[in-house]
PDB file of N, CA and C in Angstrom:
ATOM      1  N   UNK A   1      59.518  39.504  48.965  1.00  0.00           N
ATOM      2  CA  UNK A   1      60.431  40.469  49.557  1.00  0.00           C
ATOM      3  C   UNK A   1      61.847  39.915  49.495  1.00  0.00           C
ATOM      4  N   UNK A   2      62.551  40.620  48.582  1.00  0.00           N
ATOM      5  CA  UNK A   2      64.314  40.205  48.749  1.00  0.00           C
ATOM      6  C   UNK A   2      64.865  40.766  49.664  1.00  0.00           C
ATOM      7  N   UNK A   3      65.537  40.355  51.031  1.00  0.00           N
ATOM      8  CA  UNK A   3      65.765  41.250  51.717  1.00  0.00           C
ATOM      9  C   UNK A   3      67.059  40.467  52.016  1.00  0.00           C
ATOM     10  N   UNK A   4      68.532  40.883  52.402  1.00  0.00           N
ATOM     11  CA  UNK A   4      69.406  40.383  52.874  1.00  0.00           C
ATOM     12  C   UNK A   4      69.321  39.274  54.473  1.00  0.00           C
ATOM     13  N   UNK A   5      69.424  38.037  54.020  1.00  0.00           N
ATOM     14  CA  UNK A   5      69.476  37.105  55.197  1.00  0.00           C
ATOM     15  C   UNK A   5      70.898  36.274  55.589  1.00  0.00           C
ATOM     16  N   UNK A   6      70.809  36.260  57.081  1.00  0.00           N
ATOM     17  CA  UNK A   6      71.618  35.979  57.782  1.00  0.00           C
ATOM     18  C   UNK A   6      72.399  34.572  57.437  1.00  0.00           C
ATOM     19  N   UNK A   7      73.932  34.170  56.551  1.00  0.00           N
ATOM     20  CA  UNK A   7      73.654  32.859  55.750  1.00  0.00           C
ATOM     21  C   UNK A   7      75.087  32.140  56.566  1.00  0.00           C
ATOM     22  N   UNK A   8      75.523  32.689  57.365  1.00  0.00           N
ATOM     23  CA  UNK A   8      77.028  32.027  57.625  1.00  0.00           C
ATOM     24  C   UNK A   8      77.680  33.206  58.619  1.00  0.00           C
ATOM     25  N   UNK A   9      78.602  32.536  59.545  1.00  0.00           N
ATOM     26  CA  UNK A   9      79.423  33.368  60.769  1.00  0.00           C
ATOM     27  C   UNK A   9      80.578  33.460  59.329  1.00  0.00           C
ATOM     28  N   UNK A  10      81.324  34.772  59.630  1.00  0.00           N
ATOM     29  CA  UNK A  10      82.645  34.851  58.892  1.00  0.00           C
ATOM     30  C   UNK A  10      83.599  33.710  59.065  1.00  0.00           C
ATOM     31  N   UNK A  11      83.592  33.353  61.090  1.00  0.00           N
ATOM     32  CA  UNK A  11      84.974  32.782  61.015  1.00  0.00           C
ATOM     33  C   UNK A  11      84.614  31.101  60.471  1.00  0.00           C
ATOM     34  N   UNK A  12      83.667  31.044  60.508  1.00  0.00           N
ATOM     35  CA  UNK A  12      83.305  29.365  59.899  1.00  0.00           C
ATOM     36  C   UNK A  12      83.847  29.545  58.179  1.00  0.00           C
ATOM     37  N   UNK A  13      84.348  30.417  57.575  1.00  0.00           N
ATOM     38  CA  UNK A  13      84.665  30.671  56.166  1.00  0.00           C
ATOM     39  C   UNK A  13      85.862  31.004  56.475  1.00  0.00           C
ATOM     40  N   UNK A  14      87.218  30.415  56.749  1.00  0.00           N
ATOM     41  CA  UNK A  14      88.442  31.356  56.414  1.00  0.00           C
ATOM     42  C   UNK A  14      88.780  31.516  55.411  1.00  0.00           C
ATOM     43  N   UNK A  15      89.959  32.389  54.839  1.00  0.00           N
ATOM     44  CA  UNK A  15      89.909  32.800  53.430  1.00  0.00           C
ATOM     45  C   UNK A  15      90.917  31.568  52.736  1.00  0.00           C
ATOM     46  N   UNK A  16      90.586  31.119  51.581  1.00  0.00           N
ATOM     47  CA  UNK A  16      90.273  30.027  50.890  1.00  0.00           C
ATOM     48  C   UNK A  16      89.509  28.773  50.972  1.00  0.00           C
ATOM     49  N   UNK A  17      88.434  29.390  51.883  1.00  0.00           N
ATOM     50  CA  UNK A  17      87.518  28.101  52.294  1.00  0.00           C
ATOM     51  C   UNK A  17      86.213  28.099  51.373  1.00  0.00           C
ATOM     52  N   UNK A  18      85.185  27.165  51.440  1.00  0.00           N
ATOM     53  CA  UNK A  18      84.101  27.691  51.027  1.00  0.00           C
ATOM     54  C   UNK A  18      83.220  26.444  51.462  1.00  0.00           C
ATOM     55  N   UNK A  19      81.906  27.089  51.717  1.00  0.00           N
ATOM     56  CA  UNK A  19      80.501  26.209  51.938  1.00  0.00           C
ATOM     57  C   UNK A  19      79.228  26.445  51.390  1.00  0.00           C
ATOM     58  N   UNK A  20      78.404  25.511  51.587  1.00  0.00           N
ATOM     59  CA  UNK A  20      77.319  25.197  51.192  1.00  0.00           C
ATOM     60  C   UNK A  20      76.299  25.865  52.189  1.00  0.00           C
ATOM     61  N   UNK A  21      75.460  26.708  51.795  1.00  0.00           N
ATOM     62  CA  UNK A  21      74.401  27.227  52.730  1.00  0.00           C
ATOM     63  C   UNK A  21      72.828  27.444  52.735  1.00  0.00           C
ATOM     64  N   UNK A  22      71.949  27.227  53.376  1.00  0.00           N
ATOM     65  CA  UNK A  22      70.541  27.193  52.470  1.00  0.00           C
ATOM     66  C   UNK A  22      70.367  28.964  53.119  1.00  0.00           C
ATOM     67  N   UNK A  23      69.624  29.492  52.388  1.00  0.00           N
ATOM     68  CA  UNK A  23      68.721  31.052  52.189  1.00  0.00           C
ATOM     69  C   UNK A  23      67.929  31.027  51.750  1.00  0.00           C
ATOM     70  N   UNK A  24      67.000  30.780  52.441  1.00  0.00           N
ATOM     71  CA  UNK A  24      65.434  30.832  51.530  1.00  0.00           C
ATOM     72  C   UNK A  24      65.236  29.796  51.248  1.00  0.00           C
ATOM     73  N   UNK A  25      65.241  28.747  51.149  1.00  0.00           N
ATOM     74  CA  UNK A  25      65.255  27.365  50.743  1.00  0.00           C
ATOM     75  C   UNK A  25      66.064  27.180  49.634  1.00  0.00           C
ATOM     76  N   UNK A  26      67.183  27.864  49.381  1.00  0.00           N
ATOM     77  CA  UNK A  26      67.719  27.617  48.328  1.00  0.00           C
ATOM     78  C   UNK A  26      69.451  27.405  48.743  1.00  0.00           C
ATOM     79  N   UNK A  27      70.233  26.713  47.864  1.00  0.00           N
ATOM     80  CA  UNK A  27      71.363  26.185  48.466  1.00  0.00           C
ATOM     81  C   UNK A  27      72.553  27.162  47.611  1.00  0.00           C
ATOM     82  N   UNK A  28      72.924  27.757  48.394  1.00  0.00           N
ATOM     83  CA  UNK A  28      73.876  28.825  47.935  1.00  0.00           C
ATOM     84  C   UNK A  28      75.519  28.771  48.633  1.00  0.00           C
ATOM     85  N   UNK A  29      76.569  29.073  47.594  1.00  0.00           N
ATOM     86  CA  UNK A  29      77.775  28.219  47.874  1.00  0.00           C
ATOM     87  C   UNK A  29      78.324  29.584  48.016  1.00  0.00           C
ATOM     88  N   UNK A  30      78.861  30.166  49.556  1.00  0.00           N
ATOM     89  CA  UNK A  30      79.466  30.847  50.129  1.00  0.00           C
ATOM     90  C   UNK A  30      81.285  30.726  50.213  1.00  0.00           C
ATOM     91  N   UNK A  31      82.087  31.369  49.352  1.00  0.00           N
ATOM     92  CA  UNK A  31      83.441  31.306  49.519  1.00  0.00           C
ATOM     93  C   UNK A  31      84.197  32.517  49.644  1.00  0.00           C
ATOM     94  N   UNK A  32      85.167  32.172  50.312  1.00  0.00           N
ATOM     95  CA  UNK A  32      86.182  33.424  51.218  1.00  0.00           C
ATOM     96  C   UNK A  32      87.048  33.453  50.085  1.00  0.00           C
ATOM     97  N   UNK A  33      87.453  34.169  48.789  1.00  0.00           N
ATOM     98  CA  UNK A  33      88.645  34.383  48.136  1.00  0.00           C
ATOM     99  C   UNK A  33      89.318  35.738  48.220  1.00  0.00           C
ATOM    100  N   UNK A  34      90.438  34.959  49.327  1.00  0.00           N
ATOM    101  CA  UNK A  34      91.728  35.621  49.747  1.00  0.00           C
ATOM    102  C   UNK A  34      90.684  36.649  50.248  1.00  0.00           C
ATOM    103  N   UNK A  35      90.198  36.728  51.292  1.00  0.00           N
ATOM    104  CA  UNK A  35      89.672  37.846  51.985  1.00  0.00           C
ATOM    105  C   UNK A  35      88.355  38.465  51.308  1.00  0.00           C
ATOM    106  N   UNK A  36      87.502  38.362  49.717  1.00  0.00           N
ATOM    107  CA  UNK A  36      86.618  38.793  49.536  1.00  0.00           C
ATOM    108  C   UNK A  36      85.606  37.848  49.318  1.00  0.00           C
ATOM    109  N   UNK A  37      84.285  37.993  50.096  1.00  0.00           N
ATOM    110  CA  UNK A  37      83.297  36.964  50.219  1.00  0.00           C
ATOM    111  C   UNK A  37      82.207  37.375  48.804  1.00  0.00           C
ATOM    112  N   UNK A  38      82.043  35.978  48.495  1.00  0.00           N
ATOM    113  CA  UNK A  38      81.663  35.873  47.433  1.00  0.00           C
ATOM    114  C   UNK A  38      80.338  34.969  47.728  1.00  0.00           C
ATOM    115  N   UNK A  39      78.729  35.188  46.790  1.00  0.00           N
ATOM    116  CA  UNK A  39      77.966  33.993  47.393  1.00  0.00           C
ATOM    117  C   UNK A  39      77.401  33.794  45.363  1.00  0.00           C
ATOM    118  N   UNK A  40      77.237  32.169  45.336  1.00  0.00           N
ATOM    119  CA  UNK A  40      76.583  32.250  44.020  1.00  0.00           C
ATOM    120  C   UNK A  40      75.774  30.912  44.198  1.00  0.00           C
ATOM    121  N   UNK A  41      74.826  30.823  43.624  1.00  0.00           N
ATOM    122  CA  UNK A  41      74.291  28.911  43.505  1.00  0.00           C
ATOM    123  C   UNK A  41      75.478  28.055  43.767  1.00  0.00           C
ATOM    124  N   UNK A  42      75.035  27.121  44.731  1.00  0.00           N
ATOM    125  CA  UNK A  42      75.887  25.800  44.492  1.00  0.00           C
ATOM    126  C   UNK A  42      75.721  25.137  43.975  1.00  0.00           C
ATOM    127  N   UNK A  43      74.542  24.618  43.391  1.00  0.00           N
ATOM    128  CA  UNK A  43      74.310  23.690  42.161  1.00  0.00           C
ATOM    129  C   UNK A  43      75.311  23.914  40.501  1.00  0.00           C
ATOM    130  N   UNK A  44      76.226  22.881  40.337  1.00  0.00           N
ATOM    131  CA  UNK A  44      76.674  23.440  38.845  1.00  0.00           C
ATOM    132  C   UNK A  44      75.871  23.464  37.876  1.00  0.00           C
ATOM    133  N   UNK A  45      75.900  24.508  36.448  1.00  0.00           N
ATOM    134  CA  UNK A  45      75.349  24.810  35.944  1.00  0.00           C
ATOM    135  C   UNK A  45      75.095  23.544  34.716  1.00  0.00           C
ATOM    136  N   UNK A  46      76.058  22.872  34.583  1.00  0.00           N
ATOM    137  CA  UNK A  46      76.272  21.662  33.732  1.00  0.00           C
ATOM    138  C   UNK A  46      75.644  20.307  34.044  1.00  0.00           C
ATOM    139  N   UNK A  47      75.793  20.024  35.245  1.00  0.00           N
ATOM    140  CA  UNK A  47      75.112  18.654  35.916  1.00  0.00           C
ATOM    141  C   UNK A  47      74.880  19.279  37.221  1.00  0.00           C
ATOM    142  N   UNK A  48      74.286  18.425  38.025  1.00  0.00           N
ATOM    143  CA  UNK A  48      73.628  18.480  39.176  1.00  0.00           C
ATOM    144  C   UNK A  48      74.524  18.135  40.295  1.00  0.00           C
ATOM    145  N   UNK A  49      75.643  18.955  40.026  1.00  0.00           N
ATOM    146  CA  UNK A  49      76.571  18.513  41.329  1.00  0.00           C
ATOM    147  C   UNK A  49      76.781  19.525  42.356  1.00  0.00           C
ATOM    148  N   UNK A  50      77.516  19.805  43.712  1.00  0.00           N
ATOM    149  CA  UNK A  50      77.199  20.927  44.418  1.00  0.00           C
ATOM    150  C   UNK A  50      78.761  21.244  44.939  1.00  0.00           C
ATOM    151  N   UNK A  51      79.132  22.653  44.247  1.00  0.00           N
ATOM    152  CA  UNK A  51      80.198  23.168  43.963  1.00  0.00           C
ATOM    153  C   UNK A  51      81.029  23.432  45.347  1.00  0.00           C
ATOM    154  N   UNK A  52      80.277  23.179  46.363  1.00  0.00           N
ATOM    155  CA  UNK A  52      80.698  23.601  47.553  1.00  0.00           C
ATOM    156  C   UNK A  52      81.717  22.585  48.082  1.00  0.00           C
ATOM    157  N   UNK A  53      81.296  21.082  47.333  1.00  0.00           N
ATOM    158  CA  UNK A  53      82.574  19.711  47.185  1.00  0.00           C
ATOM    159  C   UNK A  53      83.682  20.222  46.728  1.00  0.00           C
ATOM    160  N   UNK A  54      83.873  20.859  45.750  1.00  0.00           N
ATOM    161  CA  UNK A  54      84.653  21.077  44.529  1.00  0.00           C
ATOM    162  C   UNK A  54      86.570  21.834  44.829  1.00  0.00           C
ATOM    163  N   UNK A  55      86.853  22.175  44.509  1.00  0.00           N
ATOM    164  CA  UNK A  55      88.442  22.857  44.850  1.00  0.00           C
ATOM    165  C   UNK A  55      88.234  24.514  44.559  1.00  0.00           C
ATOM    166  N   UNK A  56      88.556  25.400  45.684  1.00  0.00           N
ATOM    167  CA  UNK A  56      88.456  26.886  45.111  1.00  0.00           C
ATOM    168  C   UNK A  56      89.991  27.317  45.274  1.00  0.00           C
ATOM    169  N   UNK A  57      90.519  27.953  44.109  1.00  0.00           N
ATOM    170  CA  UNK A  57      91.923  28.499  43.444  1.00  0.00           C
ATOM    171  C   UNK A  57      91.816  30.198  43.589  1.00  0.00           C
ATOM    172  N   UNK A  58      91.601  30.587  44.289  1.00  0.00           N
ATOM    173  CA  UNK A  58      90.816  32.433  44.548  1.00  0.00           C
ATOM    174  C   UNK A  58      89.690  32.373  44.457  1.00  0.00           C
ATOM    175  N   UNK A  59      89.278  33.149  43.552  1.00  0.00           N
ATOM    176  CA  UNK A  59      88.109  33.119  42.996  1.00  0.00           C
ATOM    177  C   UNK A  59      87.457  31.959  41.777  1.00  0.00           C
ATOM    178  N   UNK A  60      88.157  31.038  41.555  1.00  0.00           N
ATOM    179  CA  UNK A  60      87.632  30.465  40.926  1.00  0.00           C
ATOM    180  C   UNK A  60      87.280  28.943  41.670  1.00  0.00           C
ATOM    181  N   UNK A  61      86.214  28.022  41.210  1.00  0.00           N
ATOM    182  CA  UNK A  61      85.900  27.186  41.570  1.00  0.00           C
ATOM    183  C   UNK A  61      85.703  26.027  40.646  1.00  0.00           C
ATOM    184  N   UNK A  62      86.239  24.709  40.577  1.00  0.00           N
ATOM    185  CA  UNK A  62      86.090  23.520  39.942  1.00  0.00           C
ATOM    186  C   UNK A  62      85.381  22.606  40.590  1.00  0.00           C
ATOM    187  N   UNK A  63      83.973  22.476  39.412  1.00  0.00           N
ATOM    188  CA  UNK A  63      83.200  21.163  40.113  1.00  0.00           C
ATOM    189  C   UNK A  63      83.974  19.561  40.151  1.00  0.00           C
ATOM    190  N   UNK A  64      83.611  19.545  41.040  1.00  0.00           N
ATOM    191  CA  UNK A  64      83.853  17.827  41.449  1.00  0.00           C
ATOM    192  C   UNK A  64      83.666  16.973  40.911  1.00  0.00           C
ATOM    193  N   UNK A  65      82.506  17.383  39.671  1.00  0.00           N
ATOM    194  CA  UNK A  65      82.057  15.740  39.125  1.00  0.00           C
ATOM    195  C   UNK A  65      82.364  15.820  37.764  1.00  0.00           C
ATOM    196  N   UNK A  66      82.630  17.351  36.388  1.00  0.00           N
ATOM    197  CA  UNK A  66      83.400  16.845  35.582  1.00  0.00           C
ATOM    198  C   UNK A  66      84.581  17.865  35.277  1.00  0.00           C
ATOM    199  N   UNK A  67      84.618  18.877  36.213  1.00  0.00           N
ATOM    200  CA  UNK A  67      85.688  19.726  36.127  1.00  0.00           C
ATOM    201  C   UNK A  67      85.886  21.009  35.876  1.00  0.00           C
ATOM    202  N   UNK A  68      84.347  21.346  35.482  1.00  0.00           N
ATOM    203  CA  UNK A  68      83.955  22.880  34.898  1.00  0.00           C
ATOM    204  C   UNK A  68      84.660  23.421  35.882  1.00  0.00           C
ATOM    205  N   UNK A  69      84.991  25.205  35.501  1.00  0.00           N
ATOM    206  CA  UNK A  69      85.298  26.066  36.649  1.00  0.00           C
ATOM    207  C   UNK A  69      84.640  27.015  36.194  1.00  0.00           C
ATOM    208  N   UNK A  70      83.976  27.631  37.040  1.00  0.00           N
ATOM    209  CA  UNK A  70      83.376  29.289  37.221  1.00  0.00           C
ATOM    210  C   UNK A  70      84.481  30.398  37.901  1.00  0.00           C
ATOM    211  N   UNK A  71      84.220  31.588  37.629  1.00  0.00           N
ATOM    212  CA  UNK A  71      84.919  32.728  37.922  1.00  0.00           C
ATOM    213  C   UNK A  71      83.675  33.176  39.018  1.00  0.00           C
ATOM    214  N   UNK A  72      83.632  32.910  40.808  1.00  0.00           N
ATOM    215  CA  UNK A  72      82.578  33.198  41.471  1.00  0.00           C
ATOM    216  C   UNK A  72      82.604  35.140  41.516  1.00  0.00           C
ATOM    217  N   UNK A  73      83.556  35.549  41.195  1.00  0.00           N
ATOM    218  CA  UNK A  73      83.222  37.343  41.204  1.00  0.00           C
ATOM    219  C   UNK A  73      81.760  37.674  40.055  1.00  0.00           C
ATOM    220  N   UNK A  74      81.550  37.052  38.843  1.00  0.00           N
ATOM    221  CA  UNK A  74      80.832  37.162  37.771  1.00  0.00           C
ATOM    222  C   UNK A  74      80.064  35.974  37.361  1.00  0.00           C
ATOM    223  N   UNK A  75      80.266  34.476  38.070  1.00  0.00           N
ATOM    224  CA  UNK A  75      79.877  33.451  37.731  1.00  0.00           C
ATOM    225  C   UNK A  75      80.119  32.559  36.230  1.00  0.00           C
ATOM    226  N   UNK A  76      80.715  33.748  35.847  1.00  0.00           N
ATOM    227  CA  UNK A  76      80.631  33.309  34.281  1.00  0.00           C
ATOM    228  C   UNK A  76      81.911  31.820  34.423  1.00  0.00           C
ATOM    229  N   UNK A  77      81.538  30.625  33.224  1.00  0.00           N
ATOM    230  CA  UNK A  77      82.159  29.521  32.920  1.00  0.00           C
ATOM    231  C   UNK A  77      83.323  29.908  32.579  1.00  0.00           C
ATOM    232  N   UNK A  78      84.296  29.350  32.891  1.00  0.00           N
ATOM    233  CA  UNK A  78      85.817  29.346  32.271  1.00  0.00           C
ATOM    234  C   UNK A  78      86.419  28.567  31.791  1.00  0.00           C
ATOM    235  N   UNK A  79      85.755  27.067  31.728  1.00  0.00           N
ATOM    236  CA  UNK A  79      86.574  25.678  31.119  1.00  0.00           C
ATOM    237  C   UNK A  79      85.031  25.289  30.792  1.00  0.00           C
ATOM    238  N   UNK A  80      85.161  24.543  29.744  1.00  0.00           N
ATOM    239  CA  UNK A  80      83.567  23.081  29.347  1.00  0.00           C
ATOM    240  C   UNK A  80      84.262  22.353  30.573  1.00  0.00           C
ATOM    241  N   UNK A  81      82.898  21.777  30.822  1.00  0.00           N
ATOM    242  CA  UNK A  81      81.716  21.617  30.240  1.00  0.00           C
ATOM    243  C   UNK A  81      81.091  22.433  29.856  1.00  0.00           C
ATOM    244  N   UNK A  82      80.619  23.275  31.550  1.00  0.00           N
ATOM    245  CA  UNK A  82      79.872  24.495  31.613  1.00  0.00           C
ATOM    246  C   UNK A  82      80.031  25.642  30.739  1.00  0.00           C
ATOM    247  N   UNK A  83      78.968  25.840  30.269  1.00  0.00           N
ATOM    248  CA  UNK A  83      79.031  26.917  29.124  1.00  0.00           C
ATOM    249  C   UNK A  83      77.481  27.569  30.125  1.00  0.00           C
ATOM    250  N   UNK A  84      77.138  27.754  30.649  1.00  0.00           N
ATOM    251  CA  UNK A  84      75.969  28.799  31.588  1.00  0.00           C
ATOM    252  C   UNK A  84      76.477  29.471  32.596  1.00  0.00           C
ATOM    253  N   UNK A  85      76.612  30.709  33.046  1.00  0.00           N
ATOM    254  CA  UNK A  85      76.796  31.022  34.257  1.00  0.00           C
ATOM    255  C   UNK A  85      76.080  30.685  35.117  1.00  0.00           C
ATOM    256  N   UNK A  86      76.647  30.662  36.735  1.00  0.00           N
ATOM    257  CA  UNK A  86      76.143  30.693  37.902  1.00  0.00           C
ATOM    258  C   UNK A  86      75.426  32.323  38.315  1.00  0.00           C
ATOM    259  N   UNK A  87      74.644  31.860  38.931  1.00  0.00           N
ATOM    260  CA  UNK A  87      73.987  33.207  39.401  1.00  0.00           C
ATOM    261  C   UNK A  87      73.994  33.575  40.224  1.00  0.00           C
ATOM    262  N   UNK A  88      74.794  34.819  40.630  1.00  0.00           N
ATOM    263  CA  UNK A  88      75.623  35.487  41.574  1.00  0.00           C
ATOM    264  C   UNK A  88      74.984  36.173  42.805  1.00  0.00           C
ATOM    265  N   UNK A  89      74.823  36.476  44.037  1.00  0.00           N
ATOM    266  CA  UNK A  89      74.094  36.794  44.855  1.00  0.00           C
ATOM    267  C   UNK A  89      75.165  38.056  45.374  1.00  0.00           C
ATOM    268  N   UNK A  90      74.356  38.732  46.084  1.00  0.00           N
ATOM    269  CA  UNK A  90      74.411  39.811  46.981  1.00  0.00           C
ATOM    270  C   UNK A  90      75.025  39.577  48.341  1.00  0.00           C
ATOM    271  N   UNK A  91      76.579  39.831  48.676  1.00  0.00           N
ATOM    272  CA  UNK A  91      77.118  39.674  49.856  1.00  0.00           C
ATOM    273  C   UNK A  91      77.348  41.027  51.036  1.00  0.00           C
ATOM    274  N   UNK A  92      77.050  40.851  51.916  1.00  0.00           N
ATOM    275  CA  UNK A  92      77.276  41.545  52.815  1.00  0.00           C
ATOM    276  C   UNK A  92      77.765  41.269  54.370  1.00  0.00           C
ATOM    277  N   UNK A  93      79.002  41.794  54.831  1.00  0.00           N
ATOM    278  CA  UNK A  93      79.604  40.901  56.002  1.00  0.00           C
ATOM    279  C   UNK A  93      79.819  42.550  57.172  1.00  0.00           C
ATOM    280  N   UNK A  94      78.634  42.006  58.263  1.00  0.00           N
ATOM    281  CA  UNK A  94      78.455  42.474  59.447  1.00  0.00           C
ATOM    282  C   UNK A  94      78.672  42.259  60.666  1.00  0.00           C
ATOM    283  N   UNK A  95      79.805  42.850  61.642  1.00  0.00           N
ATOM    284  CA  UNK A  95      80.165  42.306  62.661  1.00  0.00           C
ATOM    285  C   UNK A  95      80.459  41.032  62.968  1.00  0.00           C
ATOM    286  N   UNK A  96      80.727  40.449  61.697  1.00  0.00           N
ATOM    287  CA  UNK A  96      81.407  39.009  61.599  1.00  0.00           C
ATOM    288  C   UNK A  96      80.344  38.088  61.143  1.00  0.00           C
ATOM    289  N   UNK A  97      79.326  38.768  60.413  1.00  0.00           N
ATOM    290  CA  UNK A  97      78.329  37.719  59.968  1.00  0.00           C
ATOM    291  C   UNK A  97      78.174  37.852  58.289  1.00  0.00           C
ATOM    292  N   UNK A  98      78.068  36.676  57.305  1.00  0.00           N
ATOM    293  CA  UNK A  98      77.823  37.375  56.291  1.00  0.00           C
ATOM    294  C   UNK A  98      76.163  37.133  55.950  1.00  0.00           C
ATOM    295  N   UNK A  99      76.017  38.127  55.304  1.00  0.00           N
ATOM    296  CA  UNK A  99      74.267  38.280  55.197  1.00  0.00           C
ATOM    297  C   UNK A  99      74.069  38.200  53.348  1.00  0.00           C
ATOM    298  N   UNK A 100      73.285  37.662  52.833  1.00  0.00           N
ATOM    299  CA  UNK A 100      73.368  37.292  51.497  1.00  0.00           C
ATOM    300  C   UNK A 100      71.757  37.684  51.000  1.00  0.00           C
ATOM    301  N   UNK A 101      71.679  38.515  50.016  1.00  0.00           N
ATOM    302  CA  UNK A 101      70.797  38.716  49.311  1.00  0.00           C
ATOM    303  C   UNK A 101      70.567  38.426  48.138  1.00  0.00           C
ATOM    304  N   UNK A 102      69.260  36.867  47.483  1.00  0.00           N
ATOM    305  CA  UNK A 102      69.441  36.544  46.912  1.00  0.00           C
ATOM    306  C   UNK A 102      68.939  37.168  45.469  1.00  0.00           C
ATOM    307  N   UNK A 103      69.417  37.047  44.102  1.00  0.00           N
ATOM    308  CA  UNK A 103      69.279  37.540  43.174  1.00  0.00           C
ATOM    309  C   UNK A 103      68.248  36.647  42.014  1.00  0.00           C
ATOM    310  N   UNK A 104      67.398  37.180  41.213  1.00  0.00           N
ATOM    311  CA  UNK A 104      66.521  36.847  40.337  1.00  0.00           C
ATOM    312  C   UNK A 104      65.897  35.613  40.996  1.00  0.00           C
ATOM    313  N   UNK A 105      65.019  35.596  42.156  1.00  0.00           N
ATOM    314  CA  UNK A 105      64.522  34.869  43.247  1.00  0.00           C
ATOM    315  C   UNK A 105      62.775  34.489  42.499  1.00  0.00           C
TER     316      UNK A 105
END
């Protein structure tokens, strides 16, 4: 059953922030760009590092360990390493909660 779960309070995310969150047993990297919440894997797609370390520029995010950046609206790679997208999840923000439904589970 995919059903939207409860993954983070809004105000623990202000906008240009971002974190690391488990859903389902899985570790999913929740970020506020400029006001639109975004959720995708935190694991990078290139090495095994967790993007939620990393620097977010809006919507985009640079891993920590060799520099890749993803575009988190589409996941898709924007610099090598990474040449795989991230896989993008289902956001939804309720009375100050965001609720995340995860995708190809």
């Amino acid at each position: 059953m995919n059903t939207f779960e409860r993954a983070a309070a809004l105000a623990d995310i202000p906008s240009g922030t971002m974190r690391c969150v488990t859903v389902r047993g899985h570790e999913v990297l929740i970020a506020n760009a400029d006001g639109e919440v975004l959720a995708t894997d935190d694991t990078c797609t290139h090495e095994d590092a967790s993007l939620s370390c990393g620097v977010l520029d809006s919507a985009i995010v640079r891993c920590p360990l060799h520099g890749a950046t993803f575009d988190l609206r589409d996941g898709s790679p924007r610099d090598e390493p990474a040449e795989e997208p991230l896989r993008c999840h289902e956001v939804r923000v309720e009375d100050g909660v965001v609720f995340v439904r995860l995708r190809g589970e």
